[in-house]
Protein backbone atom coordinates (compact mmCIF):
# COMPACT_ATOMS: atom_id res chain seq x y z
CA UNK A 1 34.83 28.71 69.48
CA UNK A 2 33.47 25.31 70.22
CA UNK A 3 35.62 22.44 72.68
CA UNK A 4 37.23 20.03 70.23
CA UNK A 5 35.63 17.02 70.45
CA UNK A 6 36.77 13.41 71.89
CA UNK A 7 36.85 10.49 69.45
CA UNK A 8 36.80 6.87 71.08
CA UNK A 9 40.55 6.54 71.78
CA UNK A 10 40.48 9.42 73.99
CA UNK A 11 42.04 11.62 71.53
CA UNK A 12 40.94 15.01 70.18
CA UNK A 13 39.18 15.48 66.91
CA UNK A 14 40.70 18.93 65.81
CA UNK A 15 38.65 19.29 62.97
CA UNK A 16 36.27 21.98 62.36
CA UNK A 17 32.73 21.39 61.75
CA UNK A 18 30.26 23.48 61.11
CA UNK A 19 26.90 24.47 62.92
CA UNK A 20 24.16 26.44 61.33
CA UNK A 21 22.50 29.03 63.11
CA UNK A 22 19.53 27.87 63.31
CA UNK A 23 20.79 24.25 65.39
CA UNK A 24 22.48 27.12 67.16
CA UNK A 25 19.65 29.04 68.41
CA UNK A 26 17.59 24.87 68.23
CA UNK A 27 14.47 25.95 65.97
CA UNK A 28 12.82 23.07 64.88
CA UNK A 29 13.63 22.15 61.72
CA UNK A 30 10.92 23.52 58.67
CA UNK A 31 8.48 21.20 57.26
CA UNK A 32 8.31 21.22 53.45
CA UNK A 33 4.72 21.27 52.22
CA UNK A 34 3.83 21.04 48.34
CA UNK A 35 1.52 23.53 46.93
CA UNK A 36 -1.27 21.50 45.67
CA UNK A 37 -3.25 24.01 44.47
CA UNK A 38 -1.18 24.35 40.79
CA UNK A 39 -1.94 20.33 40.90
CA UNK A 40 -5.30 20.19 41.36
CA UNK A 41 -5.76 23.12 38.40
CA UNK A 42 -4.01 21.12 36.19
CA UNK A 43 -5.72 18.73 37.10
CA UNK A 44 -8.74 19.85 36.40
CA UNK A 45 -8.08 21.37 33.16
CA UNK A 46 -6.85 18.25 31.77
CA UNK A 47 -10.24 16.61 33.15
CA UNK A 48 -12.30 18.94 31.39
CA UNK A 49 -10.00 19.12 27.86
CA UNK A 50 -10.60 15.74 27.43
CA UNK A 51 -14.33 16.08 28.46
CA UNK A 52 -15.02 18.64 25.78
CA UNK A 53 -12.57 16.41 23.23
CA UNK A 54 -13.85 13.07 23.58
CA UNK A 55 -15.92 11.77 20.69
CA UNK A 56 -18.33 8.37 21.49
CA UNK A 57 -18.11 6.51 18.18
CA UNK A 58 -18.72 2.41 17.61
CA UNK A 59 -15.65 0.59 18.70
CA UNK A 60 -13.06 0.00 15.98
CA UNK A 61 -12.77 -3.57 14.10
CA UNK A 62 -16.38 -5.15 15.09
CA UNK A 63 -18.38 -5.40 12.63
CA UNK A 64 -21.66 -7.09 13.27
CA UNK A 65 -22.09 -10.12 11.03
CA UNK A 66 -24.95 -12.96 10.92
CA UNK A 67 -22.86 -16.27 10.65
CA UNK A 68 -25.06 -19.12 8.89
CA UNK A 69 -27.13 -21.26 10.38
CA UNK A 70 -26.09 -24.89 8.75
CA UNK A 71 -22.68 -26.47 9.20
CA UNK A 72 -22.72 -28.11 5.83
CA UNK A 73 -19.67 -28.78 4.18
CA UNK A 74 -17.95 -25.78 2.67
CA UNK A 75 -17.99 -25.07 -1.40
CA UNK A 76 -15.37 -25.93 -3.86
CA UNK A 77 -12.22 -23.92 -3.12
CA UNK A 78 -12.03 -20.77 -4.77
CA UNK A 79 -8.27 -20.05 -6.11
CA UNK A 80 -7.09 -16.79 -7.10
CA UNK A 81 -7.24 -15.98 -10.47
CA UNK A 82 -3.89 -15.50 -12.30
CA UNK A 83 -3.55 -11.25 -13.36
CA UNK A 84 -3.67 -10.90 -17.37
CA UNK A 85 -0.40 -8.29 -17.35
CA UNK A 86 -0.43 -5.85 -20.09
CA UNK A 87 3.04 -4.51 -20.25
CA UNK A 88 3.61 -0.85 -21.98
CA UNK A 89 6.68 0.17 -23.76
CA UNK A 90 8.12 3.31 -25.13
CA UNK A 91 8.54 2.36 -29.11
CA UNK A 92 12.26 2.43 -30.33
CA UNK A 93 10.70 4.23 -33.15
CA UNK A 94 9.11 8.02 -33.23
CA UNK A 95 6.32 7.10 -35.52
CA UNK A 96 5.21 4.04 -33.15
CA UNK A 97 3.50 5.49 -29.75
CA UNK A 98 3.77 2.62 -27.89
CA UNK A 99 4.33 -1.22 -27.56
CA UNK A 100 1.77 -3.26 -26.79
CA UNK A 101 2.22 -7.04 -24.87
CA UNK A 102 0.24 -9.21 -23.21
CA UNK A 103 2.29 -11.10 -21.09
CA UNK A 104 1.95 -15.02 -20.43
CA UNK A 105 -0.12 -14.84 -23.14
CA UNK A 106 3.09 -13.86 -25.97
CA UNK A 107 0.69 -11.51 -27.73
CA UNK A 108 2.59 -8.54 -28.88
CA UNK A 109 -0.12 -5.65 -30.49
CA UNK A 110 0.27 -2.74 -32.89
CA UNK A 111 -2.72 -0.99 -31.69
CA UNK A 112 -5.24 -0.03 -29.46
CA UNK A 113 -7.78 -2.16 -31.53
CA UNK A 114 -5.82 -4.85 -31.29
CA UNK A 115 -5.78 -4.61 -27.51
CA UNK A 116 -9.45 -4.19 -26.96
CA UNK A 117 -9.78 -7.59 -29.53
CA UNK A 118 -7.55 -9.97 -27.31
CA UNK A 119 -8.86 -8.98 -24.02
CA UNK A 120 -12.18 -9.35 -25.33
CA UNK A 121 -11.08 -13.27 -26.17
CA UNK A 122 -9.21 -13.30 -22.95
CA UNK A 123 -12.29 -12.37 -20.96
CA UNK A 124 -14.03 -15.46 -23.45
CA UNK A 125 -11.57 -17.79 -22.74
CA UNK A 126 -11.88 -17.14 -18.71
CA UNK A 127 -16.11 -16.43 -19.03
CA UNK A 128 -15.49 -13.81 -16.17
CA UNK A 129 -15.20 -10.29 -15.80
CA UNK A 130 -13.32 -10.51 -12.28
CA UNK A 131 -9.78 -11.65 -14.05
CA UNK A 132 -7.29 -9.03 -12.86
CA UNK A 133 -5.84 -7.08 -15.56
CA UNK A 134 -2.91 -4.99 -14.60
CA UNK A 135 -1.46 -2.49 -16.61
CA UNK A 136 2.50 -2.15 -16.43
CA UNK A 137 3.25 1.41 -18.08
CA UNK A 138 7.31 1.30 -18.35
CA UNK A 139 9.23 3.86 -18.40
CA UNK A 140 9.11 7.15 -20.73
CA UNK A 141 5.28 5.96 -21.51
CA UNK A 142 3.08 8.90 -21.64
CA UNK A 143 0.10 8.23 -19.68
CA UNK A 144 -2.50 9.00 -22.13
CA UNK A 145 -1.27 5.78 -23.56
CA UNK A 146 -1.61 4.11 -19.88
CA UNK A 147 -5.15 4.98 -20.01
CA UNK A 148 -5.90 4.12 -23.65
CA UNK A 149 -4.94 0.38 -21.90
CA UNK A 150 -7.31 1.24 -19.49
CA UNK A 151 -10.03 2.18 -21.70
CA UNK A 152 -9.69 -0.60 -23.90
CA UNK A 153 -9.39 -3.20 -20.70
CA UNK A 154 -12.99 -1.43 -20.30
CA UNK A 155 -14.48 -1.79 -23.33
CA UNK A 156 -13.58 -5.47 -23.01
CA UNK A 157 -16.05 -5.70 -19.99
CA UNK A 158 -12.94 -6.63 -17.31
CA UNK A 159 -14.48 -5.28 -14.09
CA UNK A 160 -10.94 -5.56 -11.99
CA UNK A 161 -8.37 -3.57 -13.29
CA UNK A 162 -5.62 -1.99 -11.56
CA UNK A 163 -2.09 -0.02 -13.01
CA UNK A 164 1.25 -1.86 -11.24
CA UNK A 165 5.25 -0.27 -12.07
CA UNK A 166 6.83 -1.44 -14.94
């Protein structure tokens, strides 16, 4: 057993501390070393995944675009054009298939015919075929009656039409 050793007021430290064997016998102390070898593998294999993986494509969101020449003054302003809504109903009644209305426009229909007639003088009235037309199908509204609204819209030579919830 070790001598107890002397603290600064001259008085003996009786605790017990402990002393490895190997400070015992004074080997230097190990040096820690990392394997690099499992590194530089993994390394490497991520290097060549994304090697074989990469892709060279144009970058994303140019788009090359010839600006014109003159900076004359700008045309008139265009505004958006106002959707013609044509709203779909399930009929109270069995024998009707479906309502018909034209909303904005208080046209209520019986039939397809009908439909096809007043979008035709809607598409008169506006002398374009880019007027919006959506189609509102409401609820229990088969969709063969959907596209009947679709087909007519057609027939009346609308060029943008698009189907929105009821």
């Amino acid at each position: 057993m070790a001598e107890p050793k002397v603290n600064s007021n001259g008085q003996a430290d009786l605790a017990v501390h402990y002393v490895s064997e190997r400070k015992k016998r004074g080997l230097p102390r190990p040096r820690m070393a990392l394997p690099l070898t499992p590194m530089i593998d993994v390394t490497f294999q991520l290097l060549l995944f994304f090697i074989l993986t990469m892709q060279f494509r144009p970058p994303e969101g140019q788009i090359p675009a010839n600006l014109p020449a003159d900076q004359g003054s700008s045309g008139p302003a265009v505004t958006p054009l106002e959707p013609i809504r044509v709203r779909l109903r399930a009929a109270p009644q069995a024998d009707q298939a479906v309502q018909i209305e034209i909303d904005r426009y208080d046209i209520v229909l019986a039939g397809w015919g009908q439909l096809e007639a007043a979008l035709a003088e809607l598409q008169s009235q506006f002398g374009s075929a880019e007027v919006p037309v959506v189609i509102e199908p409401g609820p229990k509204v088969r969709w063969s009656d959907a596209l009947n609204a679709y087909r007519q819209a057609q027939r009346a030579r609308f060029e943008n039409i698009a189907f929105s919830r009821g």
